[in-house]
Protein backbone atom coordinates (compact mmCIF):
# COMPACT_ATOMS: atom_id res chain seq x y z
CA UNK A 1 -220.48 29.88 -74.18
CA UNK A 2 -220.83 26.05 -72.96
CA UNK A 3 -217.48 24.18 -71.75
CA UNK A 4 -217.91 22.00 -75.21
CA UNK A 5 -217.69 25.25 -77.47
CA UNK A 6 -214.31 25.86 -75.63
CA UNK A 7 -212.94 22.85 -75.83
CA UNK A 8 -213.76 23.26 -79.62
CA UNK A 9 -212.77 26.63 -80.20
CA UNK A 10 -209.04 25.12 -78.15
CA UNK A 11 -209.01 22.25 -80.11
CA UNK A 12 -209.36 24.11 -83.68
CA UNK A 13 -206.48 26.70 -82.19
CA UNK A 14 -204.56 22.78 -81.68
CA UNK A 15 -205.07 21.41 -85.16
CA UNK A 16 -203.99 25.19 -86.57
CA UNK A 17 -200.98 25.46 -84.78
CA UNK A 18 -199.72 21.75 -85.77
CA UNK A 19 -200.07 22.65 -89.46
CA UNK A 20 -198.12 25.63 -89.03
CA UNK A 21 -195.31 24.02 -87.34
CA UNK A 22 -195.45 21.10 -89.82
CA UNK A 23 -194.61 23.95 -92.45
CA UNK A 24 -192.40 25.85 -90.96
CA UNK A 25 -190.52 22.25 -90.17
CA UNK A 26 -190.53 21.69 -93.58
CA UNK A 27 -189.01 25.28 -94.17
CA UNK A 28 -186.15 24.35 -92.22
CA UNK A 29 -185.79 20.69 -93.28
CA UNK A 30 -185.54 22.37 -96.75
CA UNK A 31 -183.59 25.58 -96.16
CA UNK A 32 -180.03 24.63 -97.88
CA UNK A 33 -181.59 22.33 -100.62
CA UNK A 34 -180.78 22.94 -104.24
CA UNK A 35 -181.90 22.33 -107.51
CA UNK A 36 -180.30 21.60 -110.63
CA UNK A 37 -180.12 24.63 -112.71
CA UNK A 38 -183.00 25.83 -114.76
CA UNK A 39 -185.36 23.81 -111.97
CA UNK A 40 -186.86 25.93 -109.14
CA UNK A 41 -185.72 25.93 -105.83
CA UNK A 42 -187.55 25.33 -102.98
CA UNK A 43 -189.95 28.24 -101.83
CA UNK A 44 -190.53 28.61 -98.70
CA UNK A 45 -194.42 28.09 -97.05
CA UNK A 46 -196.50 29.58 -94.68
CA UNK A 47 -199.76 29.55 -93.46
CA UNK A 48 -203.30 31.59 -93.43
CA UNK A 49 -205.62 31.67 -90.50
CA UNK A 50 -208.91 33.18 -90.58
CA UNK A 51 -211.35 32.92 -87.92
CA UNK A 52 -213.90 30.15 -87.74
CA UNK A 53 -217.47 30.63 -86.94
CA UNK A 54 -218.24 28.17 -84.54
CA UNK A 55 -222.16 28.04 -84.97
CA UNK A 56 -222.99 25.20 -85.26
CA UNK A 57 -225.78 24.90 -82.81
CA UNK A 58 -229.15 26.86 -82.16
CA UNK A 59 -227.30 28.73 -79.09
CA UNK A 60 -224.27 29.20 -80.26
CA UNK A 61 -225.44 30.84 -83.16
CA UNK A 62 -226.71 33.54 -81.03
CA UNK A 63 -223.28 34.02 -79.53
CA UNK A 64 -221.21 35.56 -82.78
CA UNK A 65 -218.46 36.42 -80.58
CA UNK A 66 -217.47 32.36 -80.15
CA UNK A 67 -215.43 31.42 -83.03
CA UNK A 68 -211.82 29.08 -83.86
CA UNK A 69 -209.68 29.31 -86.01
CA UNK A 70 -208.82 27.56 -89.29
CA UNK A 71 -206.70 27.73 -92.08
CA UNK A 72 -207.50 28.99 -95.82
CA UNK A 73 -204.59 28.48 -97.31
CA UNK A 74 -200.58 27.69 -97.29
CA UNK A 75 -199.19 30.53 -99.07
CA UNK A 76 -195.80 30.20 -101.06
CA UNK A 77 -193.46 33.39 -100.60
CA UNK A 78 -192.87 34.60 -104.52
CA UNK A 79 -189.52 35.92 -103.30
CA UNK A 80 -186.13 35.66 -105.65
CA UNK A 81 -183.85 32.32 -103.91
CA UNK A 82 -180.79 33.61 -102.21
CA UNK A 83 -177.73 33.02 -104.93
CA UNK A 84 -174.62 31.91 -103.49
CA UNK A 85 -171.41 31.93 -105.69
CA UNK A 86 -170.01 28.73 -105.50
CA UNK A 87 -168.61 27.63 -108.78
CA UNK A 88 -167.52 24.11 -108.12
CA UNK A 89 -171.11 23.13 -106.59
CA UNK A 90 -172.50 20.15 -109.37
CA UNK A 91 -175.87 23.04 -109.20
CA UNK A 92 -174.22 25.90 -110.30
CA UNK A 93 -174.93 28.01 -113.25
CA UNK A 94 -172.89 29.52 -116.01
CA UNK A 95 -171.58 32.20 -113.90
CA UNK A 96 -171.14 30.04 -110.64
CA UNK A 97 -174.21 31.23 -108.49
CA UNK A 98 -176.37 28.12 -106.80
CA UNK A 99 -179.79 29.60 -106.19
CA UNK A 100 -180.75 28.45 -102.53
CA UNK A 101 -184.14 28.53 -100.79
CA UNK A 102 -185.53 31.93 -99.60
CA UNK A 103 -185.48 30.69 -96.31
CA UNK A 104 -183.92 32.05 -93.22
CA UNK A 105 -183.65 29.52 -90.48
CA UNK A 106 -183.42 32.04 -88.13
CA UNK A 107 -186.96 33.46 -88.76
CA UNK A 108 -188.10 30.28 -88.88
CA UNK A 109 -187.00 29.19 -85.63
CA UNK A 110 -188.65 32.34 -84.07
CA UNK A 111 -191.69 31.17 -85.41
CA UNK A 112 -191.60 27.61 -84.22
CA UNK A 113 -191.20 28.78 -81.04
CA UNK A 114 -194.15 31.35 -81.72
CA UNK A 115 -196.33 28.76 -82.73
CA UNK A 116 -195.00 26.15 -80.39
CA UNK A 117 -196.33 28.74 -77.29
CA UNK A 118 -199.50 29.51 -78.71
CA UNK A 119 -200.27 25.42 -79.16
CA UNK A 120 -199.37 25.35 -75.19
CA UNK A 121 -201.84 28.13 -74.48
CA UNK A 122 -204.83 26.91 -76.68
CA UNK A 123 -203.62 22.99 -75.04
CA UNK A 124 -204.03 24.57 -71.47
CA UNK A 125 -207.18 26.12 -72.69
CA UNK A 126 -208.67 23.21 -73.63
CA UNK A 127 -207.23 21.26 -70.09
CA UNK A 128 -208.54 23.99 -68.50
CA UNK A 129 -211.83 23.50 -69.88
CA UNK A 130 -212.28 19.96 -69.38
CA UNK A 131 -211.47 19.86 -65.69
CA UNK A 132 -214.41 22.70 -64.89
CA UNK A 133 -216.60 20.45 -66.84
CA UNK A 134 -215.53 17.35 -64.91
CA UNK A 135 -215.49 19.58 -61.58
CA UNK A 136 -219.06 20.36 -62.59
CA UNK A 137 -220.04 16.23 -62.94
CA UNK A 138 -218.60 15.73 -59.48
CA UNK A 139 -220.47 18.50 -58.30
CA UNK A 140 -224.00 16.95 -59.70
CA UNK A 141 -223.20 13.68 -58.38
């Protein structure tokens, strides 16, 4: 595997892990939103990595072990909304429930910092990476 391909292979792991925590931001951002009744609340989001062949290259297509990552889709939990019974709120139904988002900020927060660690790691991957390849230039010169 060249320096390049692991730059690339860093830099996909970079532009996966922003998404995620752009969604799980949003999560949060959204987690005590309501709706008025009869519309849906909010659902909360997450997203699907698969790997990502990185062939893109005569050699690297000989090397199947090298590949990124990328994401497929941004799934929507199908879980019920939490309902909280709080009759005087303007969103409240018949009965007095408010139906809230299914999110739990504190699961949320776990996975920020889950994803905000693994962005470090592919980020020191990647600076890793480009010093051996600029050690290598000074070493030609």
């Amino acid at each position: 595997m060249s320096l390049m391909t692991a730059m690339e292979v860093g830099a996909t792991g970079l532009t996966a892990q922003r998404r995620r925590l752009e969604v799980m931001v949003s999560n949060l951002v959204n987690a005590n939103t309501t709706q008025p009744q009869g519309v849906e609340p909010y659902r909360r989001r997450d997203v699907v990595f698969a790997s990502k062949n990185m062939a893109d290259s005569f050699g690297t297509v000989l090397d199947d072990a090298v590949q990124g990552v990328e994401i497929i889709e941004v799934a929507t939990d199908q879980s019920d909304p939490l309902m909280r019974y709080e009759p005087n709120h303007p969103h409240a139904d018949a009965n007095g429930y408010v139906a809230y988002p299914n999110v739990n900020p504190l699961e949320e927060m776990v996975n920020v910092m889950s994803s905000t660690r693994s962005y470090e790691a592919n980020l020191q991957a990647v600076g890793m990476a480009k010093e051996m390849l600029q050690r290598t230039l000074d070493i030609l010169r």
